[in-house]
N, C-alpha and C. Protein backbone atom coordinates (compact mmCIF):
# COMPACT_ATOMS: atom_id res chain seq x y z
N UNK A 1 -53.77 122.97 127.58
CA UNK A 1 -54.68 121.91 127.99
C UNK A 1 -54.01 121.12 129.11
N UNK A 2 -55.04 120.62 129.87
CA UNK A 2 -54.47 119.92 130.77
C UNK A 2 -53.75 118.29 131.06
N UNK A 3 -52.76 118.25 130.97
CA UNK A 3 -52.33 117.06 130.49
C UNK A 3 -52.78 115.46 130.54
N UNK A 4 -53.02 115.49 131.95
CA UNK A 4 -54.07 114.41 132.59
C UNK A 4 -54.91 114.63 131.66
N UNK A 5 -56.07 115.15 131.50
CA UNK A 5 -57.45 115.28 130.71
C UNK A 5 -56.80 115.05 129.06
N UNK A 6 -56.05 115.78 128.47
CA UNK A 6 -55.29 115.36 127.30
C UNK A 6 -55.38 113.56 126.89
N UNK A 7 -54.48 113.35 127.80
CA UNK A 7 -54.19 111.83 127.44
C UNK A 7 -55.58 111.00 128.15
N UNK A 8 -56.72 110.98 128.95
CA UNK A 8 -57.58 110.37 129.30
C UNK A 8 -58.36 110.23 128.10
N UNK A 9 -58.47 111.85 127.37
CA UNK A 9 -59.49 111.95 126.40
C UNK A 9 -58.77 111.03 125.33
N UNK A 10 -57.65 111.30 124.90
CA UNK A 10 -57.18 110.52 123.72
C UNK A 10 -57.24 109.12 123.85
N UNK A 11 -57.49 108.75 125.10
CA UNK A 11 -57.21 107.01 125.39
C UNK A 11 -59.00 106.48 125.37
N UNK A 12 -59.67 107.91 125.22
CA UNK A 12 -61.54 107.27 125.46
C UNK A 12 -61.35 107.72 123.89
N UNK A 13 -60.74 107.99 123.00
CA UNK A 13 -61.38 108.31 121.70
C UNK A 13 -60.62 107.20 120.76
N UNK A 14 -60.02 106.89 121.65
CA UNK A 14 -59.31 105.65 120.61
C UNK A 14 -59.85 104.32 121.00
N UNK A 15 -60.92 104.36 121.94
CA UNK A 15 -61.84 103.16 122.11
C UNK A 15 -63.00 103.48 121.11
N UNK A 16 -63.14 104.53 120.95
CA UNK A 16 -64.68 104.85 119.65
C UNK A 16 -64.14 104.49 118.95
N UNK A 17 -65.59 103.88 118.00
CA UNK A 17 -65.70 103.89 116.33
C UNK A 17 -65.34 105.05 116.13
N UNK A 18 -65.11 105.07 114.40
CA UNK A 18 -64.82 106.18 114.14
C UNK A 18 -66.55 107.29 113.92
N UNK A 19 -67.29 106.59 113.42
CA UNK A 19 -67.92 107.70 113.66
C UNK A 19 -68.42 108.27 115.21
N UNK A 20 -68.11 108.00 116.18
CA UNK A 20 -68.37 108.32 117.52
C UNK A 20 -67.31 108.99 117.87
N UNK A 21 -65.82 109.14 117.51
CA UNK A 21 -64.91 110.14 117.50
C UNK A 21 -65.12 111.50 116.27
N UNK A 22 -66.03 111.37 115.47
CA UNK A 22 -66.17 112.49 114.65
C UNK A 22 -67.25 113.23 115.60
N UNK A 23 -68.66 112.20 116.21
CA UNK A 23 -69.49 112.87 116.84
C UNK A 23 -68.55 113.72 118.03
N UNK A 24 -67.34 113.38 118.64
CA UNK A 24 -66.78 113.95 119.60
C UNK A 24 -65.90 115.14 119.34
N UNK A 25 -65.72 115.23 118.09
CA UNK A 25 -64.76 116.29 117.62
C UNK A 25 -65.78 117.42 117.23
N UNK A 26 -67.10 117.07 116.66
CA UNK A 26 -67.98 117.91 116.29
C UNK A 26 -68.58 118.57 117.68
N UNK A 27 -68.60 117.92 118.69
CA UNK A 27 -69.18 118.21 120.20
C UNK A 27 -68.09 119.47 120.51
N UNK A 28 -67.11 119.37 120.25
CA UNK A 28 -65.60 119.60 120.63
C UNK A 28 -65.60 121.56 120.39
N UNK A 29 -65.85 121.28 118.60
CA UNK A 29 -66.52 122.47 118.16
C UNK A 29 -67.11 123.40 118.63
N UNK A 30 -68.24 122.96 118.55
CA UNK A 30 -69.46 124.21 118.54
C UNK A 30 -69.18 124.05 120.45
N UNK A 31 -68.58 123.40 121.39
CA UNK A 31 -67.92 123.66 122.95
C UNK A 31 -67.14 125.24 122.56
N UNK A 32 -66.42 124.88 122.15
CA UNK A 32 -65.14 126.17 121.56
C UNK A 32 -65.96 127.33 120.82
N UNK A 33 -66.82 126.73 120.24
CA UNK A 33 -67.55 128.70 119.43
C UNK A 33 -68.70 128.95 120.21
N UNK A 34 -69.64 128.12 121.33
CA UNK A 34 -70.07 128.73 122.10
C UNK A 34 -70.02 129.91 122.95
N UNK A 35 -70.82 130.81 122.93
CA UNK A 35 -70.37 131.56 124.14
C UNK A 35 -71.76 132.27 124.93
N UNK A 36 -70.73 132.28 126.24
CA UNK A 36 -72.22 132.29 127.12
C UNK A 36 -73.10 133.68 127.26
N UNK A 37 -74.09 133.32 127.06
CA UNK A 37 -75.59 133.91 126.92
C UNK A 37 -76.04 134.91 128.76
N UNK A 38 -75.86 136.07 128.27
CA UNK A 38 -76.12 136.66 129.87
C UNK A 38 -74.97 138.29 129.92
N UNK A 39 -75.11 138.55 131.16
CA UNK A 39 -74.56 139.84 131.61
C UNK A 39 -73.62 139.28 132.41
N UNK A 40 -72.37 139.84 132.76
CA UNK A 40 -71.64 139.07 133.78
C UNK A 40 -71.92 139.68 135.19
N UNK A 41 -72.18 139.02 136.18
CA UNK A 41 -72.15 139.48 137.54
C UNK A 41 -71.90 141.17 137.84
N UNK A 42 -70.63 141.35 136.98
CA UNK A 42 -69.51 142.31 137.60
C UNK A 42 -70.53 143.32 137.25
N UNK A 43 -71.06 143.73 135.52
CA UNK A 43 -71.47 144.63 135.28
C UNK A 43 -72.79 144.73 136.16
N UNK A 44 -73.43 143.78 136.75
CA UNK A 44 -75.10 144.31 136.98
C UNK A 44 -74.24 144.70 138.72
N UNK A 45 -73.66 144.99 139.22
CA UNK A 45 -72.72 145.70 140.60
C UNK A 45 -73.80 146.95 141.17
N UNK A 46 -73.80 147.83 139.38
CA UNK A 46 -74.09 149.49 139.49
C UNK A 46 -75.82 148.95 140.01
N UNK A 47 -76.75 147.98 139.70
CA UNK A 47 -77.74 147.98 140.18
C UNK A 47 -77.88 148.07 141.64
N UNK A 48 -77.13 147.14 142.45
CA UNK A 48 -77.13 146.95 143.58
C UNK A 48 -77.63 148.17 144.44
N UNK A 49 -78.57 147.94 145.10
CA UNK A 49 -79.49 148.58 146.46
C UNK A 49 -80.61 149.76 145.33
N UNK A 50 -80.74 149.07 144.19
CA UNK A 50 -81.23 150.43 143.64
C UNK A 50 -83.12 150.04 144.03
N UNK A 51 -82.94 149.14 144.72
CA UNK A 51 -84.49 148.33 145.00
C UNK A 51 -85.39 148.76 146.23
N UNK A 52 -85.91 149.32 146.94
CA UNK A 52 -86.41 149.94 147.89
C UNK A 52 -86.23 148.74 148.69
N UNK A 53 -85.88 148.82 150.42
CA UNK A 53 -86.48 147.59 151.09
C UNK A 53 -87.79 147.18 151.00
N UNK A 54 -89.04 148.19 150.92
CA UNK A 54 -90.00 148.27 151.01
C UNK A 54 -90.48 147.33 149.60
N UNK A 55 -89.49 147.92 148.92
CA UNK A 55 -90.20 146.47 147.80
C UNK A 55 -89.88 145.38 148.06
N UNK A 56 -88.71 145.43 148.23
CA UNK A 56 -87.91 143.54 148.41
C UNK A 56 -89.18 142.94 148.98
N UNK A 57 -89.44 143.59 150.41
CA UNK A 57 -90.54 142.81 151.40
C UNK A 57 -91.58 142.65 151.20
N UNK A 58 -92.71 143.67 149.69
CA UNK A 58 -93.37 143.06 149.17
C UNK A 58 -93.38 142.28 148.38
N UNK A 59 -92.47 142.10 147.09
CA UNK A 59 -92.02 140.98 147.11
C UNK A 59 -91.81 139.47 147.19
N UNK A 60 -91.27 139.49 148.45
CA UNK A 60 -91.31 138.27 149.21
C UNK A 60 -92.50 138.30 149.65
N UNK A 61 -93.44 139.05 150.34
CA UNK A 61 -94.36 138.06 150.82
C UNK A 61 -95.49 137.77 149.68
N UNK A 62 -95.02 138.56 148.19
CA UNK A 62 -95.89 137.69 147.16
C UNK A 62 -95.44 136.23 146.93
N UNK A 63 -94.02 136.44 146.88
CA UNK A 63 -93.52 134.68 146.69
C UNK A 63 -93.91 133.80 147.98
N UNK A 64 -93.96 134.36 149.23
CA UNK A 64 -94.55 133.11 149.92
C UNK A 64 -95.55 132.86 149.91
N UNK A 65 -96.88 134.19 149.49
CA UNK A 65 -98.12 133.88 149.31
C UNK A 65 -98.46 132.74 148.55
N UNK A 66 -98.06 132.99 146.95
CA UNK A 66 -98.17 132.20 145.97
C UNK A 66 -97.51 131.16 145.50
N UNK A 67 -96.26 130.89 146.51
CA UNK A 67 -95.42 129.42 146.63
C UNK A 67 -95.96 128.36 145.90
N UNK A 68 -95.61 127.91 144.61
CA UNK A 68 -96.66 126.67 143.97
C UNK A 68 -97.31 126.69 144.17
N UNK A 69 -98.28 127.78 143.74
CA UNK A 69 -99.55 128.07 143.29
C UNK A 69 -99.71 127.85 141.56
N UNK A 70 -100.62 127.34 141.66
CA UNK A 70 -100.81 127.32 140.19
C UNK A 70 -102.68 128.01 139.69
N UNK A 71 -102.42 128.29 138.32
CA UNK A 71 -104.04 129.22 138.36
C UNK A 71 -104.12 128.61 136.88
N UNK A 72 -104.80 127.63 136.96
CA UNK A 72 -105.54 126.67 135.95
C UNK A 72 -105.54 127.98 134.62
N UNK A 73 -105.90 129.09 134.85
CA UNK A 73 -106.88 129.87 133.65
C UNK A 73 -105.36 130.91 132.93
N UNK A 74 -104.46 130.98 133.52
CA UNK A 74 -103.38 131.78 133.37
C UNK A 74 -102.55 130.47 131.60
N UNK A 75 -102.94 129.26 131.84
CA UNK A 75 -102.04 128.83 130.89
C UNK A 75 -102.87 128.53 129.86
């Protein structure tokens, strides 16, 4: 851990009540058993160019067509 951040945190948790240092230890937690949700960059690589230009450019000119568009009956 980083030492600076170490002692900042210990000097903001010793200004909490105590139950506002339990809420921070519990935050602390489920920080540490999180883990992130997704594919990493590296693996989606093998996709790359597998997209026709010809699509990309239709595509895009659906997204500029319909740029905040909204269709009342769709929701």
């Amino acid at each position: 851990m980083n030492s600076s951040i170490e002692k900042e945190l210990l000097d903001q948790l010793a200004k909490l009540a105590f139950e506002q240092q339990r809420m921070v230890l519990n935050f602390a937690r489920v920080l540490a058993i999180s883990v992130p949700v997704g594919t990493p960059g590296k693996e989606l690589l093998r996709f790359a160019g597998a997209i026709e230009l010809d699509d990309w450019n239709i595509m895009a000119d659906a997204i500029q067509k319909d740029h905040e568009q909204i269709n009342g009956d769709e929701w």
